[in-house]
Protein backbone atom coordinates (compact mmCIF):
# COMPACT_ATOMS: atom_id res chain seq x y z
CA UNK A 1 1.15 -18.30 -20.43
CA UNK A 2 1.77 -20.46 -23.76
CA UNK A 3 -1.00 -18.77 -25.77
CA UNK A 4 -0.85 -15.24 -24.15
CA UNK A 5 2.86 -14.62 -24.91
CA UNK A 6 3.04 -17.04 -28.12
CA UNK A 7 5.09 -20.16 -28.44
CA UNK A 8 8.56 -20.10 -26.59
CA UNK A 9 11.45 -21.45 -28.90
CA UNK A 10 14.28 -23.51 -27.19
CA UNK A 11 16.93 -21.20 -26.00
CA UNK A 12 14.86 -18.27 -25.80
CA UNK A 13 15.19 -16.18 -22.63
CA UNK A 14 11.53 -15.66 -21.16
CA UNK A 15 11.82 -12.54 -18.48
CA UNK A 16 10.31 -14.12 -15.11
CA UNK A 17 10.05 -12.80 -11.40
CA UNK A 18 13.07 -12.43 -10.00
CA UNK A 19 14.55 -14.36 -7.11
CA UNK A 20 16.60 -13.04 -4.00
CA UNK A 21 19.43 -13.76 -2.11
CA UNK A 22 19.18 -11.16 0.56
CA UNK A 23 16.05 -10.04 2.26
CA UNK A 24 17.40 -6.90 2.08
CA UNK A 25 17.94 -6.95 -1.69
CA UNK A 26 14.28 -8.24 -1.91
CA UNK A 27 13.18 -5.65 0.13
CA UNK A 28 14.80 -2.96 -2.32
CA UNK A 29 13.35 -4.32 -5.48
CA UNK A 30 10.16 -4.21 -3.75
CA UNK A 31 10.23 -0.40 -2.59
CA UNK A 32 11.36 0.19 -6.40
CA UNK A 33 8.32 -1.45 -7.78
CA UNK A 34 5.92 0.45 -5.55
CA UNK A 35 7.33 3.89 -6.36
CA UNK A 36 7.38 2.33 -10.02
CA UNK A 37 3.74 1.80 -9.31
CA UNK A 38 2.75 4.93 -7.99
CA UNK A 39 4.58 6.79 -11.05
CA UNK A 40 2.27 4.85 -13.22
CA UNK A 41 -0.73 5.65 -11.82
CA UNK A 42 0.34 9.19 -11.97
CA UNK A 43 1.15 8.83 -15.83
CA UNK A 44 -2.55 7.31 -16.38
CA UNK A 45 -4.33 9.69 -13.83
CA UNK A 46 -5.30 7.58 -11.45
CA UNK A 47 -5.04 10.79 -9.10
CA UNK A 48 -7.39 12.02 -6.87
CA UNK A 49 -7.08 14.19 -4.44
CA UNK A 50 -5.26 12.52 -1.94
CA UNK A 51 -7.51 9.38 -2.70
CA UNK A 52 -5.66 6.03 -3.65
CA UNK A 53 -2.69 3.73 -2.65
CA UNK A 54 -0.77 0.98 -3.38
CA UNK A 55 0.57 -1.33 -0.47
CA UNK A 56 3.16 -4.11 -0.83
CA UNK A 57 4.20 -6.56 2.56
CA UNK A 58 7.46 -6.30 4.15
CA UNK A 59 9.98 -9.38 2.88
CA UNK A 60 11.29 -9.74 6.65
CA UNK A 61 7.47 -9.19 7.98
CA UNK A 62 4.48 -10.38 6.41
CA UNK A 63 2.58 -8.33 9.09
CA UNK A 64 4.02 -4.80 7.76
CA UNK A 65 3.43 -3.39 4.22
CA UNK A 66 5.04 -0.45 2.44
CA UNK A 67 2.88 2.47 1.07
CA UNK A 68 2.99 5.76 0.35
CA UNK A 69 2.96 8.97 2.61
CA UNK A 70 -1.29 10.92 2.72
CA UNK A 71 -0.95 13.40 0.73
CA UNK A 72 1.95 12.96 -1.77
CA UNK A 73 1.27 13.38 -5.74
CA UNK A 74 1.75 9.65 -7.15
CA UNK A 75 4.17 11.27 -9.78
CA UNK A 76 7.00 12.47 -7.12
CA UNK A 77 6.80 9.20 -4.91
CA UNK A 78 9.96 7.91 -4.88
CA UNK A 79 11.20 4.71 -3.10
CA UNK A 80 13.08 6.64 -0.44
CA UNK A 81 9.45 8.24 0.58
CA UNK A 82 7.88 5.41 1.11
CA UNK A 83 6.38 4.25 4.94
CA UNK A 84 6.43 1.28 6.33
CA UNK A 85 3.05 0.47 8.79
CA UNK A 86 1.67 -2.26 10.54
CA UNK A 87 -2.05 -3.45 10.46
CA UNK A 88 -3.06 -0.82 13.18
CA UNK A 89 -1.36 1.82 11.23
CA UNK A 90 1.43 2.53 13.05
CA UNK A 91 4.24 3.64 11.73
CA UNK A 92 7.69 1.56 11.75
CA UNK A 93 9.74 3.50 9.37
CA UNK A 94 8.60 6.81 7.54
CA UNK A 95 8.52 10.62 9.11
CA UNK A 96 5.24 11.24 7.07
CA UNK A 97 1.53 10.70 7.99
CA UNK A 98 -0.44 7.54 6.45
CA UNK A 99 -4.27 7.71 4.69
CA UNK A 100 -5.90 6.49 7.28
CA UNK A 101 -8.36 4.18 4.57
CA UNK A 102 -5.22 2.97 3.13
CA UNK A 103 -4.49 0.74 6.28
CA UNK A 104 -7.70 0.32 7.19
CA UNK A 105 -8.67 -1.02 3.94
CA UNK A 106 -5.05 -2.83 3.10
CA UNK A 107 -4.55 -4.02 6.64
CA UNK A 108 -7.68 -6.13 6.03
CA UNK A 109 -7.15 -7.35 2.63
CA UNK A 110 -4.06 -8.55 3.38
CA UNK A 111 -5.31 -10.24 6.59
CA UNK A 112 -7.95 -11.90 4.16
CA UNK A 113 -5.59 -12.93 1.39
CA UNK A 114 -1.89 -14.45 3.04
CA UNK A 115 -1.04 -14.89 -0.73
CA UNK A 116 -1.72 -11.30 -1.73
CA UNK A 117 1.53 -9.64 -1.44
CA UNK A 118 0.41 -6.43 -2.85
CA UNK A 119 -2.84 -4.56 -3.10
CA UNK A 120 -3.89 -1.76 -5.44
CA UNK A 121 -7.30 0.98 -5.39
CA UNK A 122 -7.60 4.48 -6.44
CA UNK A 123 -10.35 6.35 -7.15
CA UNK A 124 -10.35 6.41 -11.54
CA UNK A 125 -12.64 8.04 -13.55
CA UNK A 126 -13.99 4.78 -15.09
CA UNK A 127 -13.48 2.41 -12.26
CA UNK A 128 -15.56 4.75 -10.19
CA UNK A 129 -18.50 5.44 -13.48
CA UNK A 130 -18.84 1.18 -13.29
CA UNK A 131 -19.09 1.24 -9.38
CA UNK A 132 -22.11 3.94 -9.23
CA UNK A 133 -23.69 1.45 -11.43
CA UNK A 134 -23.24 -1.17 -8.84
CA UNK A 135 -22.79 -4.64 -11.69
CA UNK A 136 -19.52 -6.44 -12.62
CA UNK A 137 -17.68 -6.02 -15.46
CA UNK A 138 -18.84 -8.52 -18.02
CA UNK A 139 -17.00 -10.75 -21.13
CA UNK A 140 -16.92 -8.50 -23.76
CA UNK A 141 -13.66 -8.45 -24.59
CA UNK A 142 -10.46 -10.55 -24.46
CA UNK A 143 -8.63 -8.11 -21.46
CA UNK A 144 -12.24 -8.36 -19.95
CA UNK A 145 -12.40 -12.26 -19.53
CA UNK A 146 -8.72 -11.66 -17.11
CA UNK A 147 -11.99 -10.80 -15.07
CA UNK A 148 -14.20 -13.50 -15.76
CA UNK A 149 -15.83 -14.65 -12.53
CA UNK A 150 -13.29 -13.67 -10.45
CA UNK A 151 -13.42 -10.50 -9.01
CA UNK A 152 -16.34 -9.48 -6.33
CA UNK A 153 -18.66 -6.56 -5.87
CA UNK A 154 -18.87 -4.66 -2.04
CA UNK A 155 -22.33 -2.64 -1.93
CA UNK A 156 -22.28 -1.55 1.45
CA UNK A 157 -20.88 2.26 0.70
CA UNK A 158 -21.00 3.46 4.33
CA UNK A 159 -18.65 6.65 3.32
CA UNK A 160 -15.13 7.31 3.71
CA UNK A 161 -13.39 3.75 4.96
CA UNK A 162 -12.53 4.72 8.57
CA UNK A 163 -13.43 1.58 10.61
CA UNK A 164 -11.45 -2.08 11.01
CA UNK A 165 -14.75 -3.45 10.52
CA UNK A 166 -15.21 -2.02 6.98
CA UNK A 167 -12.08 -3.18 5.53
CA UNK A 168 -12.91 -6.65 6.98
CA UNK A 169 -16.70 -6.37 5.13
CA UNK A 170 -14.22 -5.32 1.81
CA UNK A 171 -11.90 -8.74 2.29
CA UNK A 172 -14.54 -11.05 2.39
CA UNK A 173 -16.39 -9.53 -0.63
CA UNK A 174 -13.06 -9.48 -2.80
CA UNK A 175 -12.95 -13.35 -1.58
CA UNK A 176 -10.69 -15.26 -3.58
CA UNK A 177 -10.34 -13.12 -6.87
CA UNK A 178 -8.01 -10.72 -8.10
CA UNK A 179 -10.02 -7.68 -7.91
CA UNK A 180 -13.22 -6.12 -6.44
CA UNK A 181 -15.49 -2.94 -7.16
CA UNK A 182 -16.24 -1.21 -4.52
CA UNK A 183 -19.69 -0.04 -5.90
CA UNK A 184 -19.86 3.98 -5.41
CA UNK A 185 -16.07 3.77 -4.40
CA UNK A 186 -13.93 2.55 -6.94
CA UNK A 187 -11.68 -0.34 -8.03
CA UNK A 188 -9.30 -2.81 -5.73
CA UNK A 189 -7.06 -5.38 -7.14
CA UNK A 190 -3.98 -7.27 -5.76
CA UNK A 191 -1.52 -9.56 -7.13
CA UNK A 192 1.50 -11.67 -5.78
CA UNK A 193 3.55 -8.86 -7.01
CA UNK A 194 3.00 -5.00 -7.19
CA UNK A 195 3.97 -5.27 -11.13
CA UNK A 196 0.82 -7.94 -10.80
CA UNK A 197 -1.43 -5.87 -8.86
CA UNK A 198 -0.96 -2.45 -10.68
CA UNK A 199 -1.76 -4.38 -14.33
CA UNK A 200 -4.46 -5.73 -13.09
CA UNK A 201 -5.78 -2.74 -11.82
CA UNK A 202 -4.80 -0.73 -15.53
CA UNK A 203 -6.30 -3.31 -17.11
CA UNK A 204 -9.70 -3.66 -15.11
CA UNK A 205 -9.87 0.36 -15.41
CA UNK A 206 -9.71 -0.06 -19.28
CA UNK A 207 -12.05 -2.74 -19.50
CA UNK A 208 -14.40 -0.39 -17.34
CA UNK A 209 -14.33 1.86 -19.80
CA UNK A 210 -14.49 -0.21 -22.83
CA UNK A 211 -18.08 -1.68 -21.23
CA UNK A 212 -19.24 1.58 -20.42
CA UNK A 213 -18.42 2.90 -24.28
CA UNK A 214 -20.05 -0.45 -25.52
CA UNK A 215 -22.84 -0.16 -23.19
CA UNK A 216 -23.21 3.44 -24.54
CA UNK A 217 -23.35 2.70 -28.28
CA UNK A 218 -25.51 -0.42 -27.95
CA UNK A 219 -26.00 -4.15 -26.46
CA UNK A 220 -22.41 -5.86 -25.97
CA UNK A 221 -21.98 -9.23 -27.03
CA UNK A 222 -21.12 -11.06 -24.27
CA UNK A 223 -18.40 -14.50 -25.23
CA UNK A 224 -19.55 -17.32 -23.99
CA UNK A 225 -18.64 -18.76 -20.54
CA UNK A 226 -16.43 -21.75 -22.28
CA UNK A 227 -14.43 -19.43 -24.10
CA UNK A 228 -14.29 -16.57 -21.34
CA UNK A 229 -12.74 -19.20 -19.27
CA UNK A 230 -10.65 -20.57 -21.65
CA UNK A 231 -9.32 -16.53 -22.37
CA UNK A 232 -9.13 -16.18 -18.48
CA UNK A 233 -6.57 -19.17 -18.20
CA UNK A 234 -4.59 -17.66 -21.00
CA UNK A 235 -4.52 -13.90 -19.98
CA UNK A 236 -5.57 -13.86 -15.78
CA UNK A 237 -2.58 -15.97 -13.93
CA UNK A 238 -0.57 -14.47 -12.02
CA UNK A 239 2.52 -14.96 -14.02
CA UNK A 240 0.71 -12.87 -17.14
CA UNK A 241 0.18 -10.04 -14.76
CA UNK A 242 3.13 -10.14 -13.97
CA UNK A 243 4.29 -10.50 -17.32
CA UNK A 244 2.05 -7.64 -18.92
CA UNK A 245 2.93 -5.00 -16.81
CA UNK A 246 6.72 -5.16 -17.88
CA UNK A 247 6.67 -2.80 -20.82
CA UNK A 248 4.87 -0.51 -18.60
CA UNK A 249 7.60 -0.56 -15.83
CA UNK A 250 10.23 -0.52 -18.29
CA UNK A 251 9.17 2.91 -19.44
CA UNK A 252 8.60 4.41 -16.02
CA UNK A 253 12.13 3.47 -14.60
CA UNK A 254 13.28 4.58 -18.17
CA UNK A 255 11.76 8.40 -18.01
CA UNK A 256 11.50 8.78 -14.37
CA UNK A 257 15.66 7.02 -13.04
CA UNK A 258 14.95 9.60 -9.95
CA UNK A 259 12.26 6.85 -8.23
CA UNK A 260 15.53 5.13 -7.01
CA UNK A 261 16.43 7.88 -4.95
């Protein structure tokens, strides 16, 4: 993080993750940044329809995740209306129905990637414009190299995600990396934390629509592999996600105190 936040002076308080006492308090901070999530993908638009969601795992069970209810506008979700599921989608806490893709995809993911604690797709205008194209999004700019040979491409579009199988085909092309493009679909990231997930999926939704702007106007100059992996160290760890979606969360609980409820 030393060259992505600038030099730390002795003394200086640097805002990290917190740490719990209580599963229960850990639990709570959780819901908050999930409705804190959703809230920002309403502010950007990441709406459609009832298309998206945003899972984080249970504290207490790694085997359950949190998400939000089908059909709910991102920018009323609260933490109080969120639904607790297992990998079958059944629910274990919630009175409201579940996307059925949300689990199907989500269940799988997380099955793929133990370290994932949180997963993030919707179905944006510009994450969706790169995915009909069916290519990667390549180093053209500093956010872009977060990217840099790590994030996958699915190209099996089969439709709506309604089978197991599917969301299995989805884990093993994300792999490893942070994200994925689900070509025709849209974009998936995750993140050891939903404040991790969500910026990396705001980020990889600008840089989607930087390339296709570039792409537009002329031939992008692409930075060379050295330096894009250089830039990805600095600007793609987990900790920087983390880190980078702050301001953005700071503003949401700011304008929006009712996502406690």
């Amino acid at each position: 993080m030393r060259a992505a936040i600038g030099e730390v002076k002795p003394g200086t308080h640097l805002r990290l993750p917190p740490v719990f006492e209580t599963v229960q308090d850990e639990r709570q901070y959780r819901k908050y940044q999930l409705a804190t999530g959703f809230r920002l993908f309403g502010r950007f638009g990441f709406s459609e329809g009832v298309a998206g969601h945003i899972t984080v795992r249970d504290p207490a069970d790694p085997e359950l995740f949190w998400v939000n209810p089908f059909g709910m506008n991102f920018s009323h979700i609260k933490a109080s209306d969120l639904i607790l599921v297992d990998h079958e989608g059944v629910v274990v806490e919630g009175d409201r129905p579940v996307n059925k893709a949300a689990f199907v995809i989500h269940s799988q993911v997380h099955e793929a990637r133990p370290d994932a604690l949180a997963a993030a797709h919707s179905h944006s205008l510009y994450g969706k414009a790169l995915a009909a194209l069916g290519i990667g999004l390549d180093p053209i700019t500093q956010d872009a190299c977060a990217f840099f040979e790590d994030h996958g491409l699915y190209n099996d579009y089969r439709g709506v995600v309604s089978e197991l199988e599917e969301g299995r085909r989805i884990g093993q092309a994300l792999g490893q990396h942070k994200a994925v493009i689900l070509q025709n679909h849209g974009l998936l990231t995750v993140g050891q934390s939903v404040a991790e997930a969500v910026w990396w999926f705001v980020t990889m939704e600008r840089s989607c629509q930087a390339q296709l702007i570039a792409m537009a106007a002329g031939e992008p100059k692409h930075i060379d592999r050295e330096t894009a992996l250089f830039t990805r160290d600095q600007v793609g760890t987990s900790v920087a996600g983390w880190f980078q979606a702050q301001p953005l969360f700071d503003q949401i609980e700011q304008s929006d105190p009712d996502l406690f409820d």
